[in-house]
Protein backbone atom coordinates (compact mmCIF):
# COMPACT_ATOMS: atom_id res chain seq x y z
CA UNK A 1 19.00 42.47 2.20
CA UNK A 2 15.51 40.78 2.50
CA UNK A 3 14.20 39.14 -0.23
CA UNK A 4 10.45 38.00 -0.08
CA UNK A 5 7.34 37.84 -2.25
CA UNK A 6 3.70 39.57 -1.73
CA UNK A 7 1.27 37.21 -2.87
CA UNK A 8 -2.77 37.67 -3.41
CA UNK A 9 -4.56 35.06 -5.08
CA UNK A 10 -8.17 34.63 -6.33
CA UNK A 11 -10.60 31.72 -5.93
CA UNK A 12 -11.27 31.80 -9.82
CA UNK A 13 -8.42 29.78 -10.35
CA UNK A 14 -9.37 25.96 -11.19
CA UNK A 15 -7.23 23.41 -12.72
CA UNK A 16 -8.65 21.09 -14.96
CA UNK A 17 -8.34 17.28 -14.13
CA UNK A 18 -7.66 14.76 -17.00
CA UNK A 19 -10.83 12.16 -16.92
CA UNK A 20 -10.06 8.88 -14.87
CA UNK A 21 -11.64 5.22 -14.01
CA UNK A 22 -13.12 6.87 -10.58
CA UNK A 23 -15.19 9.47 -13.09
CA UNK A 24 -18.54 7.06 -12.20
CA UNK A 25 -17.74 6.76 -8.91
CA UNK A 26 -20.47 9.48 -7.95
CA UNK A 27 -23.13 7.76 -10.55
CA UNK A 28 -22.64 4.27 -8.65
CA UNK A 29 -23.24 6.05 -5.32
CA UNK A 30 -25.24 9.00 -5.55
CA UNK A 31 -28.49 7.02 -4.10
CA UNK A 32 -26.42 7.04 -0.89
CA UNK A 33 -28.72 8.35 2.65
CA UNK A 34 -25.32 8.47 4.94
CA UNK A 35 -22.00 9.64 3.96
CA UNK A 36 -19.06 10.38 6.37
CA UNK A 37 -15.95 11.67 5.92
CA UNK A 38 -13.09 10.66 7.72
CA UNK A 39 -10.40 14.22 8.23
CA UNK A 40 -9.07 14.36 11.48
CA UNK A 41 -7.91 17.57 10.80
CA UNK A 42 -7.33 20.66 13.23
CA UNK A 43 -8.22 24.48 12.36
CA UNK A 44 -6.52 24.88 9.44
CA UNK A 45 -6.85 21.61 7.86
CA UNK A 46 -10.75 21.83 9.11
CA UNK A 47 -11.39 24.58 7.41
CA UNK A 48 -10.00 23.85 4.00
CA UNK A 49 -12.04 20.77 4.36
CA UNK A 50 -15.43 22.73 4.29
CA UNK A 51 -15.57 23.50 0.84
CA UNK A 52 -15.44 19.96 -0.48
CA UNK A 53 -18.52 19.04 2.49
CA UNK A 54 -20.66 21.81 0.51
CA UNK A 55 -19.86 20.04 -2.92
CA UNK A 56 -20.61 16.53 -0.96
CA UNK A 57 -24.28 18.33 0.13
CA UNK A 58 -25.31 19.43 -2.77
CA UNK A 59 -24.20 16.40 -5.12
CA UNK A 60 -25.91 14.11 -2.69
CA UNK A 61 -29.68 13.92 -0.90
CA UNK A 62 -28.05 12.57 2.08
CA UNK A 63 -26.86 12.61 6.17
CA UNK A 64 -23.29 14.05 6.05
CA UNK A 65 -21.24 13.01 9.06
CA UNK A 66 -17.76 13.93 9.80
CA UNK A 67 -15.25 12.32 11.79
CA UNK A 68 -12.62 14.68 13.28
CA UNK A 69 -10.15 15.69 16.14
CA UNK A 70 -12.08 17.31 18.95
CA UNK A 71 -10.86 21.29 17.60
CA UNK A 72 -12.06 19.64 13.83
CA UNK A 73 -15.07 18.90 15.39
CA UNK A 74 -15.42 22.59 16.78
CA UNK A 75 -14.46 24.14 13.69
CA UNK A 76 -17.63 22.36 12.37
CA UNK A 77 -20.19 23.80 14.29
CA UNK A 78 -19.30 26.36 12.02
CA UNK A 79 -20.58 24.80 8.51
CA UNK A 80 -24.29 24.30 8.36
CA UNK A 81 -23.53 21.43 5.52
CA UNK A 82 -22.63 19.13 8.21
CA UNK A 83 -25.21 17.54 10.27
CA UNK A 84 -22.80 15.43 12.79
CA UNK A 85 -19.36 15.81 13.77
CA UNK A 86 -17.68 12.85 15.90
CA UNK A 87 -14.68 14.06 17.52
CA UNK A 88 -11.31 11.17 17.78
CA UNK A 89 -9.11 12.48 20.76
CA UNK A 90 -5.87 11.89 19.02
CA UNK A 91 -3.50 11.98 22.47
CA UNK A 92 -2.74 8.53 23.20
CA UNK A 93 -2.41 9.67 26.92
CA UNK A 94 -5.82 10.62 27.05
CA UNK A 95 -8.14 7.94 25.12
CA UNK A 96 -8.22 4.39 25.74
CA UNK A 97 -9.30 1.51 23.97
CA UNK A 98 -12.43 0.98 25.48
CA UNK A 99 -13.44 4.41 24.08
CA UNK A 100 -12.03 4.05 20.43
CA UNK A 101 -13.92 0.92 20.22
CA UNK A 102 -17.11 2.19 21.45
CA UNK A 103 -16.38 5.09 18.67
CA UNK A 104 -16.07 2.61 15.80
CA UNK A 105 -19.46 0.24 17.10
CA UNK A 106 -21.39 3.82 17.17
CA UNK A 107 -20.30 4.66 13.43
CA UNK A 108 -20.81 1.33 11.98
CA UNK A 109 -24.37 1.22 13.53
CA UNK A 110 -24.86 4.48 11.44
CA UNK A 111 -24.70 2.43 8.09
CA UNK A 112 -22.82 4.57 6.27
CA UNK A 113 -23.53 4.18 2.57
CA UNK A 114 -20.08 5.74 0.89
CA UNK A 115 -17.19 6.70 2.81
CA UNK A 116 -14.70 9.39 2.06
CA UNK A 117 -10.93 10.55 3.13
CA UNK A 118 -9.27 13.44 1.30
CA UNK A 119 -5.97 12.60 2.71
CA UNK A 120 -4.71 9.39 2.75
CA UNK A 121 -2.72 9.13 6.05
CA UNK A 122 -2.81 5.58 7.83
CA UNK A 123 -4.89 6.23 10.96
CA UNK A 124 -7.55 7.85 8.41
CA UNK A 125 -7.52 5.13 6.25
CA UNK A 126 -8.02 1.99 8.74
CA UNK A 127 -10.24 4.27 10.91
CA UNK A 128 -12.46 5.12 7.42
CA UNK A 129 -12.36 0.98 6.73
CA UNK A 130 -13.67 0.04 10.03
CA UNK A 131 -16.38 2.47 9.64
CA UNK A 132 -18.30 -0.53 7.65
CA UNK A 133 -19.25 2.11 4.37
CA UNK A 134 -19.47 -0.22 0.96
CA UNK A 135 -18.09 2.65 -1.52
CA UNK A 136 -14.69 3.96 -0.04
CA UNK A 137 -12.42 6.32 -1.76
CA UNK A 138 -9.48 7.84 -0.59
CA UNK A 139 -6.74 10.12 -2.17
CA UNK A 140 -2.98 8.25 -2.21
CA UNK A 141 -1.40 11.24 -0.84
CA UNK A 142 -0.15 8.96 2.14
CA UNK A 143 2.00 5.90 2.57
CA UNK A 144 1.87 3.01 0.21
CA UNK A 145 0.69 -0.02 1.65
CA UNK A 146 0.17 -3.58 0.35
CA UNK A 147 -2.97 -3.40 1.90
CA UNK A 148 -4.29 0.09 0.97
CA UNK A 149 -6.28 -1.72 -1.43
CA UNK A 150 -7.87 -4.53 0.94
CA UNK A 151 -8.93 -1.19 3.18
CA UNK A 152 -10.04 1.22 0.44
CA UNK A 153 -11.03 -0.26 -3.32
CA UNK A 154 -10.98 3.54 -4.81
CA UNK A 155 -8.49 5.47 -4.33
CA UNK A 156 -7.59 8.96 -6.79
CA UNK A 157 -4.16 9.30 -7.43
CA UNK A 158 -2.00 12.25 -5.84
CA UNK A 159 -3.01 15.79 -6.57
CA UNK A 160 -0.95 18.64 -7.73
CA UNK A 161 0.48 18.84 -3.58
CA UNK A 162 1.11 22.92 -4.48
CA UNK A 163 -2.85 23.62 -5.33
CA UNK A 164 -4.84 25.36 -2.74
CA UNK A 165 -5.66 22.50 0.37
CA UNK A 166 -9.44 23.28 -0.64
CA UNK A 167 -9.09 23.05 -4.17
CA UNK A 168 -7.20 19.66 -3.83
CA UNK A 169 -10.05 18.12 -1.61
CA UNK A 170 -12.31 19.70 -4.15
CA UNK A 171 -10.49 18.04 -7.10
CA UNK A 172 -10.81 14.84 -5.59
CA UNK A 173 -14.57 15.01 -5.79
CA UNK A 174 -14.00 15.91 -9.68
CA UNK A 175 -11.87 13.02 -9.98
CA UNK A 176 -15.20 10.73 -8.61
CA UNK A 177 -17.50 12.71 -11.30
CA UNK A 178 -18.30 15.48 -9.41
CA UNK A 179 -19.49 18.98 -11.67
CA UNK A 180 -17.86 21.29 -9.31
CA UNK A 181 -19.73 24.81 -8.47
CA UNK A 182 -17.39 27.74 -7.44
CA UNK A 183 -15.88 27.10 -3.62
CA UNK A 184 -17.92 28.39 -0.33
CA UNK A 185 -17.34 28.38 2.99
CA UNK A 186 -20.41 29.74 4.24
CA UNK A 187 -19.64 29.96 7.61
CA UNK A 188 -22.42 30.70 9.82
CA UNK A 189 -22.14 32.36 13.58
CA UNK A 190 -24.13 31.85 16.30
CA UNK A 191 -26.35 34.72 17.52
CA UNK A 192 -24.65 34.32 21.05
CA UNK A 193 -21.33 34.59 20.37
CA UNK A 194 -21.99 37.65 17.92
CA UNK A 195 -23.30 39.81 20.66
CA UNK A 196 -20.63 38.78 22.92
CA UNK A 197 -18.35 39.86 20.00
CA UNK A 198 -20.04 43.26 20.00
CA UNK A 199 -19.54 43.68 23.51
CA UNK A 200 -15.79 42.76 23.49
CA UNK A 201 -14.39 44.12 20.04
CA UNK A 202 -14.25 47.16 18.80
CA UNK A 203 -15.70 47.38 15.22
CA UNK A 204 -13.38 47.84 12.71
CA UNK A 205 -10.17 46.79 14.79
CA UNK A 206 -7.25 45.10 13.15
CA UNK A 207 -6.74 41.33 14.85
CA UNK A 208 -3.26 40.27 15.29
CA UNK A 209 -2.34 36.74 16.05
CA UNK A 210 1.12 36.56 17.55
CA UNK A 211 2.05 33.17 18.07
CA UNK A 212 2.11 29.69 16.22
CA UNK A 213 1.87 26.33 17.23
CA UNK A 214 5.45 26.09 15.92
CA UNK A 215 7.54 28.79 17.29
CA UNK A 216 9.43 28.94 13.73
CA UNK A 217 6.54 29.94 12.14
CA UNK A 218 6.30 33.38 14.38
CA UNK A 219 7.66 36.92 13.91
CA UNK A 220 9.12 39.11 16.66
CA UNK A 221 7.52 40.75 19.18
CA UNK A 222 9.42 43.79 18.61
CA UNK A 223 8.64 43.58 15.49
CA UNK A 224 4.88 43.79 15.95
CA UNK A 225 5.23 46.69 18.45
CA UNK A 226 7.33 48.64 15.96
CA UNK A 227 4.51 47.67 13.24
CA UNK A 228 1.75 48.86 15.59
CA UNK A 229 3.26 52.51 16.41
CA UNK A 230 3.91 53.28 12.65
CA UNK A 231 0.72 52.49 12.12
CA UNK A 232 -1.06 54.74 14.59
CA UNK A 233 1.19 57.63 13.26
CA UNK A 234 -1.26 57.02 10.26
CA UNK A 235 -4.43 55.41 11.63
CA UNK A 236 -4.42 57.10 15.67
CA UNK A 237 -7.81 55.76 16.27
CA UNK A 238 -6.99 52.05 14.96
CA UNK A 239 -8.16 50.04 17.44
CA UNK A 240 -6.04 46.46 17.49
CA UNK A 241 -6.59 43.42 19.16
CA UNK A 242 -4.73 40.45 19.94
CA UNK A 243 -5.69 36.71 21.11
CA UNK A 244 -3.95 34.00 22.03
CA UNK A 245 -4.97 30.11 23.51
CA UNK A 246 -4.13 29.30 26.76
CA UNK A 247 -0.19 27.43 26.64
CA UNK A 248 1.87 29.07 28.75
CA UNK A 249 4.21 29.94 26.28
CA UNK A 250 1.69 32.20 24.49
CA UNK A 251 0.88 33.74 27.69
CA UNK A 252 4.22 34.66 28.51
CA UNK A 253 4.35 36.09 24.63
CA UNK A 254 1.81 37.93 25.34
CA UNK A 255 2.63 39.68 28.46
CA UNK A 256 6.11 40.37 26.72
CA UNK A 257 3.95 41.90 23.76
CA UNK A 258 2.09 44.40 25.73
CA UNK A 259 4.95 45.17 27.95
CA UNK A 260 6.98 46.40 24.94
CA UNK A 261 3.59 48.25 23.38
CA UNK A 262 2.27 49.54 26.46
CA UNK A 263 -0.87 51.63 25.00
CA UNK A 264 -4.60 51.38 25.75
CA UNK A 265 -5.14 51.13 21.81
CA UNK A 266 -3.65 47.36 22.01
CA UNK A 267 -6.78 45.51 23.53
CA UNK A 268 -6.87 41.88 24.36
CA UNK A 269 -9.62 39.29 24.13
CA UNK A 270 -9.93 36.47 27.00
CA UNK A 271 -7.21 33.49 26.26
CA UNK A 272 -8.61 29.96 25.17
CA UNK A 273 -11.34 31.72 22.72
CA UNK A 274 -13.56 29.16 21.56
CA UNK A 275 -13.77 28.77 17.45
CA UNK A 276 -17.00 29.86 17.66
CA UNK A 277 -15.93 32.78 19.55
CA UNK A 278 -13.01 33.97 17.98
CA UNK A 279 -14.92 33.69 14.56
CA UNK A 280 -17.44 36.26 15.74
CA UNK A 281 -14.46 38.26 16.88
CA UNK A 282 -12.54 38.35 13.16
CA UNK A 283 -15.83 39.53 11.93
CA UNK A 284 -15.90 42.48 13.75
CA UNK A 285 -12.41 43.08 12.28
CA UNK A 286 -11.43 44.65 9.17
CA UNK A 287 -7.63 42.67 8.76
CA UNK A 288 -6.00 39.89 10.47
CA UNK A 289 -2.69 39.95 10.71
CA UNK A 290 -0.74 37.02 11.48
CA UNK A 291 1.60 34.13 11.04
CA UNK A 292 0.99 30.78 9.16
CA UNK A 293 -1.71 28.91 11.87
CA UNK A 294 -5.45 28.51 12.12
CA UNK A 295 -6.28 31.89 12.48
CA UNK A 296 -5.24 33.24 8.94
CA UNK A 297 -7.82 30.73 7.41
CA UNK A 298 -10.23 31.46 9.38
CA UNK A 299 -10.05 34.91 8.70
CA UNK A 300 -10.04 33.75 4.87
CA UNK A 301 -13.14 31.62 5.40
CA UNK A 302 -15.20 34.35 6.80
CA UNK A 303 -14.48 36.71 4.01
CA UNK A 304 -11.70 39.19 6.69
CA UNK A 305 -9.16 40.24 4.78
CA UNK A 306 -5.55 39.16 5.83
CA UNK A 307 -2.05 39.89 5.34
CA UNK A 308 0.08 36.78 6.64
CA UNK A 309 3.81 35.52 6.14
CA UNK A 310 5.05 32.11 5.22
CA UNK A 311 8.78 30.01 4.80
CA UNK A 312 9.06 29.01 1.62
CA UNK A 313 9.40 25.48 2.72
CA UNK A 314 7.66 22.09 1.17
CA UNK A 315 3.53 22.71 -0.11
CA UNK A 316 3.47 25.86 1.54
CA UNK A 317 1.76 27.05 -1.45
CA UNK A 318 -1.22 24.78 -0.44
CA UNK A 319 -1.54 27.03 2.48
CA UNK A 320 -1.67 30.31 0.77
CA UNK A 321 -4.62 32.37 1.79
CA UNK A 322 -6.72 32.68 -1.49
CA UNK A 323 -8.64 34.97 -1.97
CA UNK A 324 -8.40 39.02 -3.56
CA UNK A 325 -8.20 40.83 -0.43
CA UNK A 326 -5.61 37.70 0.58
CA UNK A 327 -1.97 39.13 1.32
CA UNK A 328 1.00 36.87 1.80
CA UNK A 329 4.24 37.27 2.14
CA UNK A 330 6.86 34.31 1.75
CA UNK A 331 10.66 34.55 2.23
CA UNK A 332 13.15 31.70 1.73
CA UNK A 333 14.46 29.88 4.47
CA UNK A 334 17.83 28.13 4.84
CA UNK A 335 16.41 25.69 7.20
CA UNK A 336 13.93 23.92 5.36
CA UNK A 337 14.78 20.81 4.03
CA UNK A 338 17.93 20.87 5.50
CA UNK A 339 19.75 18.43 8.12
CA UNK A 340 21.44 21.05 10.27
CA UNK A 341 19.03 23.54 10.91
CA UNK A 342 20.79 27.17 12.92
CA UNK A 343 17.38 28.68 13.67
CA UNK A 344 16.28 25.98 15.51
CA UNK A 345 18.31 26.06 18.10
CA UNK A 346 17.35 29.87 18.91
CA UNK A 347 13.57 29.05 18.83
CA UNK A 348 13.45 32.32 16.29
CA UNK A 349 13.19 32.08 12.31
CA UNK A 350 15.68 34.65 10.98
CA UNK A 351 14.48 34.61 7.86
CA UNK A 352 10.56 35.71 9.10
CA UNK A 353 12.58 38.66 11.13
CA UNK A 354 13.95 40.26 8.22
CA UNK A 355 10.60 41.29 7.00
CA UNK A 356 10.21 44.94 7.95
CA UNK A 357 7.75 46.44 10.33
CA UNK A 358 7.49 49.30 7.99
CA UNK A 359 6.66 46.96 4.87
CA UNK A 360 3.65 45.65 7.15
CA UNK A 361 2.81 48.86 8.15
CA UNK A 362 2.20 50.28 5.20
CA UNK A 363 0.30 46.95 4.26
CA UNK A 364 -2.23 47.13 6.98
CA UNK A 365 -2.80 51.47 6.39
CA UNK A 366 -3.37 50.55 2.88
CA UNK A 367 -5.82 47.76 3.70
CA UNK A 368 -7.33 49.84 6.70
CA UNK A 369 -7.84 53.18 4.40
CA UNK A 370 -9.88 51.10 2.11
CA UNK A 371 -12.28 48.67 4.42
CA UNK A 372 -14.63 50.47 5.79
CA UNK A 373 -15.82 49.67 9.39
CA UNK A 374 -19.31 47.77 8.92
CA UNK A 375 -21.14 45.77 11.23
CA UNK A 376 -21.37 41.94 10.10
């Protein structure tokens, strides 16, 4: 028997924050002109990053530049609060020193006024230091250091780690005296890619992402076949598409995957979308369907609604779409936290494949009988 939990959550809920030291922190600084923030974050961290850059643009009359991986950096062109992204190749087999030290003379020639890193790892913090801003703050969800103090004089203790990854960056900014307006993404698309959208995805389809960055994280293929035909005994004219990047590993998914569903309803879009791209595609779309990677939260950010499944393993709450039209399931896992793993060994999470296809079909006919298909 399968146990697991169907979860949709709302963006009204806010924690309050007790008041702290850092509370004039924002007072001290808010005649600043430049302000980065050091994240380097991929799609999903990206994203949940964006709200907290809105809250930074609006509190303060200033630049706001963000340092971040190169896909951070992409994710970016997406929020119109930002007005520079530098991108930090993070492969050591690709970068060399010669570039990371040009990087750090070009950002402490921007003068940075106040400085700012929502997570607290190690490379964020010395990277954030170097950058030459006076105010730094940071949040001590990292490492403990004897000189985390030398690098970064402010620093907001560590948040509630099970509150929404937005809502914790947000809360940060709170802690620094920050009056908080409700969360936005505000995601803005590019004319070009929206008419390429139109030209590529049908309008009103239902976007499944089958694969994961970690292969534990992904639900069976047969499983999503089975899902799709029970659906079209419902929905015939449901058009579905599925993407993928370009690892050979999701391309041999993905041949598998239409293989086993062999019907001209199942459409796919070129592999290696850029962010830009595929975010024109979800909004075509009236679902996402998927596992626990970028593409549920970007479906979350642009307002698509999802339905999405998640381990019950450490902070996964934190990842949570939020949202009302936000479906998750979770199921507990045996593996996590555990020294001898068994699923690892198969590459497959057992306890992801004992959700039904019929429980998800249902999901996405209910969900597709009640969004309508609307041009964005």
């Amino acid at each position: 028997m399968c146990f697991f939990v169907v979860t949709t959550r709302c963006f009204s809920q806010t924690p309050r924050m007790q008041p702290s030291g850092l509370k004039g922190f924002y007072e001290q600084t808010r005649a600043a002109k430049k302000i980065v923030v050091v994240d380097l974050g991929f799609l999903g961290d990206t994203l949940h990053l964006v709200p907290a850059l809105w809250e930074i643009k609006q509190h303060y009359a200033a630049e706001l530049h963000v340092v971040s991986s190169p896909l951070g950096a992409e994710v970016l062109r997406l929020a119109p609060c930002v007005d520079r992204a530098w991108p930090v190749v993070l492969d050591p087999a690709k970068r060399s020193l010669r570039e990371q030290l040009r990087l750090i003379r070009a950002l402490r020639r921007e003068k940075f006024d106040v400085a700012i890193n929502f997570g607290g790892t190690d490379r964020t913090i010395i990277l954030m230091a170097l950058t030459g801003a006076r105010w730094r703050v940071a949040h001590a969800a990292g490492r403990s250091h004897f000189w985390n103090n030398w690098l970064v004089p402010y620093w907001v203790p560590r948040l509630n780690p099970n509150l929404t990854a937005f809502e914790q960056r947000r809360q940060l900014l709170a802690a620094c005296g920050f009056t908080l307006q409700p969360p936005r993404f505000d995601l803005r698309v590019d004319d070009a890619s929206l008419q390429w959208a139109k030209a590529t995805v049908p309008l009103g389809a239902v976007h499944l992402s089958i694969n994961s960055a970690n292969p534990m994280k992904e639900w069976p293929l047969e499983h999503y076949a089975a899902m799709l035909k029970m659906v079209w005994q419902t929905e015939p004219e449901l058009p579905a598409v599925v993407s993928i990047g370009a690892k050979p590993r999701e391309r041999d998914r993905l041949q598998q995957f239409l293989a086993i569903v062999n019907d001209p309803r199942l459409r796919t879009l070129p592999e290696n979308l850029s962010i830009m791209q595929l975010a024109a595609a979800l909004t075509r779309c009236r679902l996402h369907f998927g596992p626990d990677s970028g593409g549920v939260h970007l479906a979350m950010a642009l307002g698509v609604p999802t339905i999405s499944f998640f381990r019950e393993q450490k902070g996964y709450q934190a990842w949570l779409p939020l949202g009302a039209n936000q479906q998750a399931l979770t199921v507990p896992c045996s593996c996590i936290d555990h020294g001898v793993a068994p699923c690892e060994a198969s590459g497959k999470a057992a306890c992801l494949a004992r959700i039904e296809p019929g429980h998800i079909a249902k999901m996405v006919c209910d969900q597709a009988g009640t969004v309508p298909r609307s041009e964005p």
